[in-house]
N, C-alpha and C. Protein backbone atom coordinates (compact mmCIF):
# COMPACT_ATOMS: atom_id res chain seq x y z
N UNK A 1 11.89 -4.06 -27.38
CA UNK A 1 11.10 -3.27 -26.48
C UNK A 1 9.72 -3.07 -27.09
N UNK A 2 8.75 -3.35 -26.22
CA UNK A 2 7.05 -3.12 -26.61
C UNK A 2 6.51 -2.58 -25.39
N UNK A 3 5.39 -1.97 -25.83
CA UNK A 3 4.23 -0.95 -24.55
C UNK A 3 4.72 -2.23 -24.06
N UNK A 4 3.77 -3.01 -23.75
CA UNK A 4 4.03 -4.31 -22.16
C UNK A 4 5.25 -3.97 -21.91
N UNK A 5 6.49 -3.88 -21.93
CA UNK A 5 7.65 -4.23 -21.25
C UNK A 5 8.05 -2.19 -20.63
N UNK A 6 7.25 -1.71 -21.46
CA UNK A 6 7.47 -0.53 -20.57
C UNK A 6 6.69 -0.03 -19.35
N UNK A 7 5.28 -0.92 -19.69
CA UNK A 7 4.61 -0.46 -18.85
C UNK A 7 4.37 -1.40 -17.49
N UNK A 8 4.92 -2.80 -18.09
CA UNK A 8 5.45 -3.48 -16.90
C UNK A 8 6.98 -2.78 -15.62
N UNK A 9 7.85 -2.46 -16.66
CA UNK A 9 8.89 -1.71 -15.85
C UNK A 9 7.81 -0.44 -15.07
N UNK A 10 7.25 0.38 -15.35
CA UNK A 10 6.49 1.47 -14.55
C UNK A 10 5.14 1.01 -13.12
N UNK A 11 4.73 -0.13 -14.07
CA UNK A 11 3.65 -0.24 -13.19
C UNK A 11 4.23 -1.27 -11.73
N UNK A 12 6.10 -1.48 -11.97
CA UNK A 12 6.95 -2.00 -10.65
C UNK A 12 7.11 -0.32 -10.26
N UNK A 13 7.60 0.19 -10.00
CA UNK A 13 7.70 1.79 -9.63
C UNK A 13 6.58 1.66 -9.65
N UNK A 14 5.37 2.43 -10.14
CA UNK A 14 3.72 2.87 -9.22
C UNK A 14 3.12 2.06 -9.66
N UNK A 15 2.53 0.86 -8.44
CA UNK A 15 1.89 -0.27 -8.40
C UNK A 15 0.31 0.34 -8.15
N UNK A 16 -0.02 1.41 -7.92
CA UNK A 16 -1.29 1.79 -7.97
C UNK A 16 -1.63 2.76 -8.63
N UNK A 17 -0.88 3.97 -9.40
CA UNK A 17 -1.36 3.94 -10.61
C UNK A 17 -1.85 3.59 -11.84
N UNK A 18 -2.52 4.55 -12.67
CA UNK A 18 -2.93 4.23 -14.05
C UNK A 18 -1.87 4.74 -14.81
N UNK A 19 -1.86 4.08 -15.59
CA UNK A 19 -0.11 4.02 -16.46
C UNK A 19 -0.92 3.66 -17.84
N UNK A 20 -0.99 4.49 -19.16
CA UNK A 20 -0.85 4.28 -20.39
C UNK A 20 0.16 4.01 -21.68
N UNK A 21 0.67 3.84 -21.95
CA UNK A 21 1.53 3.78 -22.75
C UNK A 21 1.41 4.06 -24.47
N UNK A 22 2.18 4.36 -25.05
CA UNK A 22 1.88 4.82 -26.52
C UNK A 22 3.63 4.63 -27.20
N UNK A 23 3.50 3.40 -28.02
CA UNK A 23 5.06 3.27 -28.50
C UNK A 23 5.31 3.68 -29.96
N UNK A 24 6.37 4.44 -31.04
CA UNK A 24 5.92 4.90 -32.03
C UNK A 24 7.64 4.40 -32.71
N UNK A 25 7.90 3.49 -32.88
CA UNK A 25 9.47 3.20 -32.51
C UNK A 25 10.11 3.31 -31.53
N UNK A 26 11.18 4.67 -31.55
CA UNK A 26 11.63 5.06 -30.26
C UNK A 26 11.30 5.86 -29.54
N UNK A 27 10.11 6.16 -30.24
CA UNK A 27 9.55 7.51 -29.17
C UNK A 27 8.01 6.52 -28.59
N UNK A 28 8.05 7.43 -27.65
CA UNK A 28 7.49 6.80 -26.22
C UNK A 28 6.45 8.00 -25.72
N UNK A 29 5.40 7.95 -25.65
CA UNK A 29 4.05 8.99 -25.07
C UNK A 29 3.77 7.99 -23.81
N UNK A 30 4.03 8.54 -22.53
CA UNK A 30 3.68 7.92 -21.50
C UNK A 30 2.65 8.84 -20.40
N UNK A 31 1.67 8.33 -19.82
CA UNK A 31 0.89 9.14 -18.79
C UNK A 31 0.98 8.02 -17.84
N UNK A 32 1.62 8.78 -16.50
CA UNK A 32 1.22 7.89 -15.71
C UNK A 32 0.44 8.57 -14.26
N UNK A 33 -0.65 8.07 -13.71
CA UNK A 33 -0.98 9.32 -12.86
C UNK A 33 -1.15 8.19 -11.11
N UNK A 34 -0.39 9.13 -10.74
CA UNK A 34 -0.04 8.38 -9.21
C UNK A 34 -0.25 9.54 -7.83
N UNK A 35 -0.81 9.38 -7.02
CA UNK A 35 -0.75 10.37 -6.20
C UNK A 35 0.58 10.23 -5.20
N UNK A 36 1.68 9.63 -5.44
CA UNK A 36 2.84 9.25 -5.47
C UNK A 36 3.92 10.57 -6.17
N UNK A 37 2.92 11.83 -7.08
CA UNK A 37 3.76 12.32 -7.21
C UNK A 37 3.13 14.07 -6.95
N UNK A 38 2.10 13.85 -6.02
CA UNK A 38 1.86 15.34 -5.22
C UNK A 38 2.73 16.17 -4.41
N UNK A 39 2.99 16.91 -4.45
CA UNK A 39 3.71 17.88 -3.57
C UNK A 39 5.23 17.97 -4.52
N UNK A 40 5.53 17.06 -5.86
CA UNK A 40 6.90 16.85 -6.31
C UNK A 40 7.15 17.94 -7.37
N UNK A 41 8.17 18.53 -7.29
CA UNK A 41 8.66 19.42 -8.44
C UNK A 41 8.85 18.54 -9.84
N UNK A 42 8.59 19.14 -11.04
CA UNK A 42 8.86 18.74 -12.04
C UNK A 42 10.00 17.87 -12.26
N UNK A 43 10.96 18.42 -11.95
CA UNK A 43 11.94 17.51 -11.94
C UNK A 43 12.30 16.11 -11.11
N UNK A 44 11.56 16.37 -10.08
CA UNK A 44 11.46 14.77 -8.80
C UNK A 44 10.40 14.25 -9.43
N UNK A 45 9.38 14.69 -10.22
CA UNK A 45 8.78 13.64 -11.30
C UNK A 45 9.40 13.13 -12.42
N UNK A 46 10.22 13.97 -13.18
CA UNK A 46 10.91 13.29 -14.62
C UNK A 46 11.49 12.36 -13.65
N UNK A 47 12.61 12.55 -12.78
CA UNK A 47 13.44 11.12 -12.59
C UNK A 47 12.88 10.06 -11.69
N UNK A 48 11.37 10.24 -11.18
CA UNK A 48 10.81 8.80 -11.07
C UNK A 48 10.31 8.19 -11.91
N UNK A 49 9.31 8.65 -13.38
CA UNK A 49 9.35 8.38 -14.00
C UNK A 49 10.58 7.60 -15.06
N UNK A 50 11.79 8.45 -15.00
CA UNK A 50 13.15 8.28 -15.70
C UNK A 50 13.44 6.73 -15.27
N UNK A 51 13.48 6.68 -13.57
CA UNK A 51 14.02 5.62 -13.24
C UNK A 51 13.72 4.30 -13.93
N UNK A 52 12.80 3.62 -13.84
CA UNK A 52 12.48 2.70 -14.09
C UNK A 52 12.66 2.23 -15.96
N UNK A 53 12.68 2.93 -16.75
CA UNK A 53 13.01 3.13 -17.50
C UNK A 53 14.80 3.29 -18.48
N UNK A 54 15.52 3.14 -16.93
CA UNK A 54 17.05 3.50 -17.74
C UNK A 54 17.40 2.56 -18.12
N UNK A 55 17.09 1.42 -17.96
CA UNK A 55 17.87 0.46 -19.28
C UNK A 55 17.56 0.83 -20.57
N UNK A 56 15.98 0.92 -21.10
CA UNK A 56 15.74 1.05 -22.34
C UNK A 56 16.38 2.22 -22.94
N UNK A 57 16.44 3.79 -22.17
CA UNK A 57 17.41 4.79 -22.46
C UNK A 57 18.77 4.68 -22.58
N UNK A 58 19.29 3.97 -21.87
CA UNK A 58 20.92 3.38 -21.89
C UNK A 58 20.91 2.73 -23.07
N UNK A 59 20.25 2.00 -23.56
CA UNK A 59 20.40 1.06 -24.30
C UNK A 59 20.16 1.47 -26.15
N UNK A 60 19.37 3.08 -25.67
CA UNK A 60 19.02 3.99 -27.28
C UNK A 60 17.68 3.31 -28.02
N UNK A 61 16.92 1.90 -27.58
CA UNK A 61 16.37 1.44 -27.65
C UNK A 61 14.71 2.84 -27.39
N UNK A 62 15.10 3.27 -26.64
CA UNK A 62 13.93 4.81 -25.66
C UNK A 62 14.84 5.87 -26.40
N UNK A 63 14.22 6.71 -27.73
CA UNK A 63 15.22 7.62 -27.73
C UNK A 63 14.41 9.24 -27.25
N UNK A 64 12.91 9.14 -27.51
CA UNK A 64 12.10 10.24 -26.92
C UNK A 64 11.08 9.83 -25.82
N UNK A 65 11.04 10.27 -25.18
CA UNK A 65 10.24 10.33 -23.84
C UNK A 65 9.20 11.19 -23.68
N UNK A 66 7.80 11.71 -23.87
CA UNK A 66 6.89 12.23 -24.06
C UNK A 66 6.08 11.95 -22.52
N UNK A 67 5.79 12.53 -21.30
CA UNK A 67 5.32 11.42 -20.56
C UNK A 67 4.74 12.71 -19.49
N UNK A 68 3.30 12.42 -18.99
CA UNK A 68 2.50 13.16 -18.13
C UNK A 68 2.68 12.88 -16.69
N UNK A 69 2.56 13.21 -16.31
CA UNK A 69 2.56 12.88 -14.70
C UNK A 69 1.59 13.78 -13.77
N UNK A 70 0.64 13.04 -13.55
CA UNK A 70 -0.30 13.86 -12.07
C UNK A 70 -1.42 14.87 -13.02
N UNK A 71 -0.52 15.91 -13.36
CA UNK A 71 -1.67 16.96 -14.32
C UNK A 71 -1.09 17.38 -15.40
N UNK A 72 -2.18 17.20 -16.00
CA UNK A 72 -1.96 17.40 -17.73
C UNK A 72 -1.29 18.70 -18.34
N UNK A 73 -0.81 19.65 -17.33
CA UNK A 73 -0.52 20.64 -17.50
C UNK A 73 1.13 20.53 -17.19
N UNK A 74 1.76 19.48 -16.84
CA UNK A 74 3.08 18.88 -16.91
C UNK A 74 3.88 18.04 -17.69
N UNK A 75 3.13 18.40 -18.72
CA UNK A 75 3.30 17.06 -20.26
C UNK A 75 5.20 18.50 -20.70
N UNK A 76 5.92 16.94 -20.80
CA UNK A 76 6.86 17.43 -21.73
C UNK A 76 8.12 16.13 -22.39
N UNK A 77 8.72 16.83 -23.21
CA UNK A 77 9.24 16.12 -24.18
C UNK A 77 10.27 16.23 -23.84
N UNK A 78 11.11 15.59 -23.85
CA UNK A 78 12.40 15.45 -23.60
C UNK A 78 12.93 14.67 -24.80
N UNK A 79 14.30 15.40 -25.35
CA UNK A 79 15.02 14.28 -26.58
C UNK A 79 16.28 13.48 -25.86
N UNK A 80 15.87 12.20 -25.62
CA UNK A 80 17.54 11.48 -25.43
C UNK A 80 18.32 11.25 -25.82
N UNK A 81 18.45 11.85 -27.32
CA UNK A 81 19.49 11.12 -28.35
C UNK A 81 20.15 12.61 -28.63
């Protein structure tokens, strides 16, 4: 697993967002900003974000998830392991 293959899996889920990526082993700093996720509760953002992403989490390959969505004031960490 490398940024490209994560940010290829995201940028299939939001094809018109800006999507950054930041890989540190298994931990993962992601911003992705889509107007795809206005009007969504925190949580209907983690699991679109989540989605695209569950193989590498299934797999322990993704063990932290760090990842922004929409406004910077929604940044959080989640531990998967």
């Amino acid at each position: 697993m490398n940024e490209a293959m994560i940010k290829e899996a995201l940028e299939g889920e939001f094809p018109d967002a800006t999507i950054d990526v930041h890989l540190d082993g298994s931990h993962c700093q992601v911003t992705v900003i889509s107007n795809v996720f206005e009007g969504l509760r925190p949580v209907a953002r983690q699991q679109r974000v989540y989605a695209p992403l569950g193989e590498f989490i299934r797999s322990g390959a993704l063990h932290c998830l760090l990842y922004t969505s929409d406004a910077a004031d929604d940044m959080q960490c989640v531990d998967l392991g």
